[in-house]
Protein backbone atom coordinates (compact mmCIF):
# COMPACT_ATOMS: atom_id res chain seq x y z
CA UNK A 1 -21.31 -8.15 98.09
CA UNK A 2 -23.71 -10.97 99.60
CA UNK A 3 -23.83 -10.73 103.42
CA UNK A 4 -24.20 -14.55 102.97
CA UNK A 5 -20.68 -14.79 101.23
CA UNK A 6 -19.24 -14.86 105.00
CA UNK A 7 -20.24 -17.59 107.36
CA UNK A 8 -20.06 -15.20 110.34
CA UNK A 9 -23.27 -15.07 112.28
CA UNK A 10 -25.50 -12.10 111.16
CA UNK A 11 -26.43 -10.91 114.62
CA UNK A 12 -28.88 -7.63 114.60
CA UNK A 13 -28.00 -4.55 115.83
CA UNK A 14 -24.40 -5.69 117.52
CA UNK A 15 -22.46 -3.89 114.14
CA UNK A 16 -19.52 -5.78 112.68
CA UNK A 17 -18.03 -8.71 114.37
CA UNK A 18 -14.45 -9.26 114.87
CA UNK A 19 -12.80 -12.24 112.78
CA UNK A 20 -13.61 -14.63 115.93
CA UNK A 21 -16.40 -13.31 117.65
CA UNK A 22 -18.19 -16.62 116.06
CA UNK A 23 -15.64 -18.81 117.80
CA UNK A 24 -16.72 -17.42 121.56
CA UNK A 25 -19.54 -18.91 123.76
CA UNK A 26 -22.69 -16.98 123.30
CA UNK A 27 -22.97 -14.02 125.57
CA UNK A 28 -26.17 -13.43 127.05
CA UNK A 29 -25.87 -9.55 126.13
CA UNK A 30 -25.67 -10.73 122.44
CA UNK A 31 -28.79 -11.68 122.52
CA UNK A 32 -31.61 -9.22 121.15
CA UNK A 33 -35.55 -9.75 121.20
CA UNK A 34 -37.43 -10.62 118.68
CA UNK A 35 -39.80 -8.00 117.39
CA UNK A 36 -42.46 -10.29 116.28
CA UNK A 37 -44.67 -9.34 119.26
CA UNK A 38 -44.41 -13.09 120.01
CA UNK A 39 -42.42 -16.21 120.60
CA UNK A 40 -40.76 -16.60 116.88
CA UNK A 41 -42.13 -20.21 117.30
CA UNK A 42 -45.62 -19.58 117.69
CA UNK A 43 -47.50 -21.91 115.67
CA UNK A 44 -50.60 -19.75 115.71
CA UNK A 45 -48.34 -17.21 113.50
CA UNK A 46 -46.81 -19.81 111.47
CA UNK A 47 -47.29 -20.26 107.96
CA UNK A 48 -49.89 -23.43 107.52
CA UNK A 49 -47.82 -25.71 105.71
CA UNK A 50 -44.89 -25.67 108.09
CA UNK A 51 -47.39 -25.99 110.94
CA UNK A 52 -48.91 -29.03 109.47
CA UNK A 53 -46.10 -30.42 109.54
CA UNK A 54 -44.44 -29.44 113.39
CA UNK A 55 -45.31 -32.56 114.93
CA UNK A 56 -43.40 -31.30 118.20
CA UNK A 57 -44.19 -28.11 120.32
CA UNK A 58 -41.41 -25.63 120.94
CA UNK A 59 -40.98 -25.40 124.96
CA UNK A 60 -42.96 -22.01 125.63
CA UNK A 61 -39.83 -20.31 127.37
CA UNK A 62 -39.97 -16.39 127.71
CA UNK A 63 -37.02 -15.42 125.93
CA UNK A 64 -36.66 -16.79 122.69
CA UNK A 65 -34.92 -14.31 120.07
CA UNK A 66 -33.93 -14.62 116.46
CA UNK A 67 -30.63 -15.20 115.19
CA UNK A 68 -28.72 -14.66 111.54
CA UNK A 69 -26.31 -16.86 110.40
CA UNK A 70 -25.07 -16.81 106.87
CA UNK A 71 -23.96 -20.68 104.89
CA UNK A 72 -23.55 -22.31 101.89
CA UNK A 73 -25.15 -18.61 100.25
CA UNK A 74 -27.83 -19.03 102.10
CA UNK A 75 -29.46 -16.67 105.32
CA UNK A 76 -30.62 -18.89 107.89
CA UNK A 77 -33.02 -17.62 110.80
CA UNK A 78 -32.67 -19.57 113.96
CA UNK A 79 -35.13 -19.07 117.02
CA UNK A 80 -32.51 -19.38 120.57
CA UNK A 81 -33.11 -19.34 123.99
CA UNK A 82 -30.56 -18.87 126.62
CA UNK A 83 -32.91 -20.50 129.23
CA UNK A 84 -31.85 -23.98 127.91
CA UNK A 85 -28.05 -25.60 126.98
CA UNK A 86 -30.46 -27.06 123.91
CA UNK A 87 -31.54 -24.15 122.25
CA UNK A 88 -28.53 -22.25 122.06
CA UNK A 89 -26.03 -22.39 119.07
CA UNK A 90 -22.28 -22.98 120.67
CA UNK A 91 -19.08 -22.47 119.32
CA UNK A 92 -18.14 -25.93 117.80
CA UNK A 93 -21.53 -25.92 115.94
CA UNK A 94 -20.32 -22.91 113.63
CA UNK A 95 -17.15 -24.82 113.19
CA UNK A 96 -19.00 -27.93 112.01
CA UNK A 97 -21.07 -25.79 109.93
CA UNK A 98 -18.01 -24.02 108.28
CA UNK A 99 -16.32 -27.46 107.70
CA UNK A 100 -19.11 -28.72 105.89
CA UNK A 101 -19.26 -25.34 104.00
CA UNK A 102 -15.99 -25.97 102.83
CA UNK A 103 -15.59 -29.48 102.16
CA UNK A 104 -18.74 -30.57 100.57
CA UNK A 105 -17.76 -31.81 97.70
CA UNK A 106 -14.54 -34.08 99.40
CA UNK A 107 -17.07 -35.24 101.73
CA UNK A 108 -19.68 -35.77 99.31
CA UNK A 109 -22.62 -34.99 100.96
CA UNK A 110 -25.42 -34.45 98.43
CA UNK A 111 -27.56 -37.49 99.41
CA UNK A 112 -25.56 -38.72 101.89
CA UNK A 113 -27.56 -40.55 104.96
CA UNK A 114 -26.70 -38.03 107.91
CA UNK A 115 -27.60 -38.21 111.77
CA UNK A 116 -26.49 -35.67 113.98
CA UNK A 117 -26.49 -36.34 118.13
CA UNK A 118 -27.34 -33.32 119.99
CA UNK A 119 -28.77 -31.16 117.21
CA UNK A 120 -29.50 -28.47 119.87
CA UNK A 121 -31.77 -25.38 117.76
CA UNK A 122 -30.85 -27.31 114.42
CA UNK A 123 -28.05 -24.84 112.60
CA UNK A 124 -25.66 -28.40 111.87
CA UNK A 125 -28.79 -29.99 110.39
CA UNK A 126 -29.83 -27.27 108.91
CA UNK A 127 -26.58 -26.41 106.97
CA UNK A 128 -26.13 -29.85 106.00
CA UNK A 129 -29.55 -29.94 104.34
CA UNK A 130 -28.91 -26.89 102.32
CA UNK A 131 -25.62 -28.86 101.13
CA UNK A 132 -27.91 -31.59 99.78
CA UNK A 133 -27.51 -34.54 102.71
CA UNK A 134 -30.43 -36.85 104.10
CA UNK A 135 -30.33 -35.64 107.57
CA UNK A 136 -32.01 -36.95 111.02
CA UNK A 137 -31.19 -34.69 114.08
CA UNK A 138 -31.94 -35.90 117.38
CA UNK A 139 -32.32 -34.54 120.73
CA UNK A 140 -33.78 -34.68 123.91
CA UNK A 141 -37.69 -34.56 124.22
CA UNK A 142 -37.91 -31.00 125.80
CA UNK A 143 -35.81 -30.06 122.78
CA UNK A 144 -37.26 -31.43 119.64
CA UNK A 145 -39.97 -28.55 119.02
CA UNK A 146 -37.70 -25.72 118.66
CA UNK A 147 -35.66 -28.25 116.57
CA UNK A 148 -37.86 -28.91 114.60
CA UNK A 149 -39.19 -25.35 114.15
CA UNK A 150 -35.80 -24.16 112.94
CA UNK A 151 -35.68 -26.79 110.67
CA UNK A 152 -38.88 -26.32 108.61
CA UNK A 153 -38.27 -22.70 108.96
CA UNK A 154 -35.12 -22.87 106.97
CA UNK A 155 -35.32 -25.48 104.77
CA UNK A 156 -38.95 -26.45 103.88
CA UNK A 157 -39.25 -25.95 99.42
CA UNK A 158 -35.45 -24.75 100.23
CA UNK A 159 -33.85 -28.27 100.06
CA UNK A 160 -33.95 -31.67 98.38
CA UNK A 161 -34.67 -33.62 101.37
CA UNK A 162 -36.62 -32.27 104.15
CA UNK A 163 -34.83 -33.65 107.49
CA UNK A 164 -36.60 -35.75 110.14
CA UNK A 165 -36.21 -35.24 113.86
CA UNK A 166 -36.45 -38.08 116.27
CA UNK A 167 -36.14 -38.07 120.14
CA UNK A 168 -32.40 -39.75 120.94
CA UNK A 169 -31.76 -40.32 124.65
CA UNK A 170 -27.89 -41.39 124.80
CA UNK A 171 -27.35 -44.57 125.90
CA UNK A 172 -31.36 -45.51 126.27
CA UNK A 173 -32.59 -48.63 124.22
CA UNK A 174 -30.23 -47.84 121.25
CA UNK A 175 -30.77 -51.00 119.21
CA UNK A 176 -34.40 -51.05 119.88
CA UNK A 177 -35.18 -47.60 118.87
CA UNK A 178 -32.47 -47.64 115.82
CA UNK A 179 -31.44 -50.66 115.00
CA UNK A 180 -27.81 -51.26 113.01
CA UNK A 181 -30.07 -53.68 110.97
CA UNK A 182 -32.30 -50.76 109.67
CA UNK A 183 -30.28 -48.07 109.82
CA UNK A 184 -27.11 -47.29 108.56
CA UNK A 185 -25.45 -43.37 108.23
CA UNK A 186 -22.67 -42.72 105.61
CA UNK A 187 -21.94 -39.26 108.27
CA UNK A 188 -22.60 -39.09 112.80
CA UNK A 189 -22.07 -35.08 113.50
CA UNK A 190 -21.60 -33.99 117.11
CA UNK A 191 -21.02 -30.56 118.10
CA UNK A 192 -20.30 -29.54 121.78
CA UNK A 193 -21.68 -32.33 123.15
CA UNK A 194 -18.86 -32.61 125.36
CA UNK A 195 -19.15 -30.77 128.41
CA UNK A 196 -19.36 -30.82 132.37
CA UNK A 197 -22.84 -33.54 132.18
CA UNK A 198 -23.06 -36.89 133.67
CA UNK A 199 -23.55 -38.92 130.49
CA UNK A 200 -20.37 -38.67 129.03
CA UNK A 201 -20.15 -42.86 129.17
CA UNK A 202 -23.74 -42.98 127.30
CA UNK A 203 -22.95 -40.50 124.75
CA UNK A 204 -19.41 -42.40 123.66
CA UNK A 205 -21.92 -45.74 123.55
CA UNK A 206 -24.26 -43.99 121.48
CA UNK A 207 -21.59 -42.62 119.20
CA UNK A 208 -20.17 -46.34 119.22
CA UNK A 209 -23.65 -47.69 118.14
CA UNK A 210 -24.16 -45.52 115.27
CA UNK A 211 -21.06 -46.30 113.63
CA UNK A 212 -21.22 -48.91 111.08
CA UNK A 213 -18.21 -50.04 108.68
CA UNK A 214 -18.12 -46.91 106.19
CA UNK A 215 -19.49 -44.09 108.84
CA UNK A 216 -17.54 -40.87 109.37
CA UNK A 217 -17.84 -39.19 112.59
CA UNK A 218 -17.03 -35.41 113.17
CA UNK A 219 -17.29 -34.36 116.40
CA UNK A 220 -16.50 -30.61 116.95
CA UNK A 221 -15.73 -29.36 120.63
CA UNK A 222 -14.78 -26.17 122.27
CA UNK A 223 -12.85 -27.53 125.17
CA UNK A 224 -13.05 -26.64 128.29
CA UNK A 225 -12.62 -28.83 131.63
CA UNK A 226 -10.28 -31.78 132.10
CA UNK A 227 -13.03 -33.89 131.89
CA UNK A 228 -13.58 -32.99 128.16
CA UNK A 229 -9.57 -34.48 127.77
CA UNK A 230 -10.50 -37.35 129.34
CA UNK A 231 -13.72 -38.07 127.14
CA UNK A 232 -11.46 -37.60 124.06
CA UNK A 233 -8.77 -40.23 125.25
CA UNK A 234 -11.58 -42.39 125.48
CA UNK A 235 -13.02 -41.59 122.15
CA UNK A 236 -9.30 -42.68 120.89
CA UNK A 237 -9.41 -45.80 122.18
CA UNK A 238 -12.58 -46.69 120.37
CA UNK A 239 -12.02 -44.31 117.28
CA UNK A 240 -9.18 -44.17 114.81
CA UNK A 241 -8.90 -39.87 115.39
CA UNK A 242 -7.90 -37.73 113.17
CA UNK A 243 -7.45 -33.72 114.31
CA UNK A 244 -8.91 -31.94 111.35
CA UNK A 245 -9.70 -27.99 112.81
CA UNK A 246 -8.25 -26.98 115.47
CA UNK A 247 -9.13 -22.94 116.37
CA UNK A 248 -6.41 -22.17 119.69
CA UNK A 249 -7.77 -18.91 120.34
CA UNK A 250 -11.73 -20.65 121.58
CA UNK A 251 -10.25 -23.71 121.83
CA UNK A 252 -12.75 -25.13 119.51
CA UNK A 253 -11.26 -28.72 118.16
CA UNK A 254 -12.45 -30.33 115.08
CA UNK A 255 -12.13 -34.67 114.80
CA UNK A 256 -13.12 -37.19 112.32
CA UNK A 257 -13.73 -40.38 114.11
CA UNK A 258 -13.44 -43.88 112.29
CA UNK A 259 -14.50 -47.43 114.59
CA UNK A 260 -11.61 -49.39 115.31
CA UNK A 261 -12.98 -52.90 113.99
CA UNK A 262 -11.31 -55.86 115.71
């Protein structure tokens, strides 16, 4: 059988994971080197045509490794580094990931106009590519090179529509740098954006501003302090919420947001 039938995360040399090991915040033993005698990002060791086209540089931390997942039938390679929040995959991505999986054809996504907030290392992006969506994934500026890495790397010649990244600071000059004139997305993804940060009040305005009449937003969470309750009674008030994953035993929650038009 394909190892790529599961969507468990291949992880070399730490044997057969449990049912839920995928549902558990990364643990930094789980981590292994990579053995390419070099940061997996190194654009001197890259393949020209992706680096002609890796318009951001991957931050040059020490410990990058190289993880497995398996989606949509496909083996997908990401480069991680526990040094930063935004280059590790968390728990609510690989519920995203398997809800796309699984629903692809109810949510048609082949062509759909994605964004995703907080793309992190790229696996939500990723995965939605490989299911045939239009997808921007935005981050932070320290962030968008390893983004962007993991995204050529797994779906350059591998997908209909090769997806763009673009720097998104929440809450900074939202209707300058996209404006709801130009841009409109059928799909917002969010995964484990929520957590103990300071910008909880930008990121519901930025979720708010990307919403148009006809946008779907899923926002998957692992929850964890109070404060990530109080960002979802907020998100209620603003969103019509529907609860549609929930995984008790990580705590992982899965939503579909709708704006409440007056």
């Amino acid at each position: 059988m394909d190892a790529c039938l599961s969507s468990a995360p291949q992880h070399q040399g730490l044997g057969e994971a449990t049912s839920h090991d995928w549902l558990e915040a990364p643990e930094v033993g789980a981590f292994q080197e990579s053995d390419s005698g070099g940061p997996p990002g190194d654009l001197n060791k890259t393949e020209p045509s992706l680096q002609s086209l890796q318009k951001f540089i991957p931050t040059d931390y020490a410990s990058y490794t190289q993880e497995h997942y398996c989606f949509a039938g496909r083996k997908i390679v990401m480069q991680e580094c526990i040094e930063s929040y935004g280059a590790v995959v968390w728990p609510g991505a690989m519920a995203l990931c398997q809800y796309l999986e699984e629903h692809t054809e109810e949510l048609k996504l082949r062509d759909a106009k994605i964004l995703e907030i907080g793309a992190g290392p790229g696996l939500v992006s990723i995965v939605a590519s490989i299911l045939g969506a239009q997808v921007t994934a935005t981050d932070l500026p320290d962030v968008l090179g390893n983004l962007q890495y993991n995204l050529l790397r797994n779906t350059l010649a591998h997908t209909a529509h090769v997806p763009e990244v673009r720097e998104l600071v929440w809450g900074d000059e939202l209707e300058q740098k996209l404006p709801k004139s130009d841009f409109y997305y059928d799909y917002v993804l969010a995964s484990d954006v929520v957590y103990h940060h300071y910008f909880l009040d930008k990121l519901l305005a930025t979720m708010v501003h990307l919403c148009q009449p006809g946008t779907v937003l899923l926002w998957a969470n692992k929850f964890r302090f109070s404060t990530d309750y109080e960002f979802l009674d907020k998100f209620k008030q603003v969103f019509d919420t529907t609860l549609l994953a929930e995984h008790p035993e990580s705590t992982v929650k899965l939503f579909q947001g709708i704006l409440k038009w007056d």
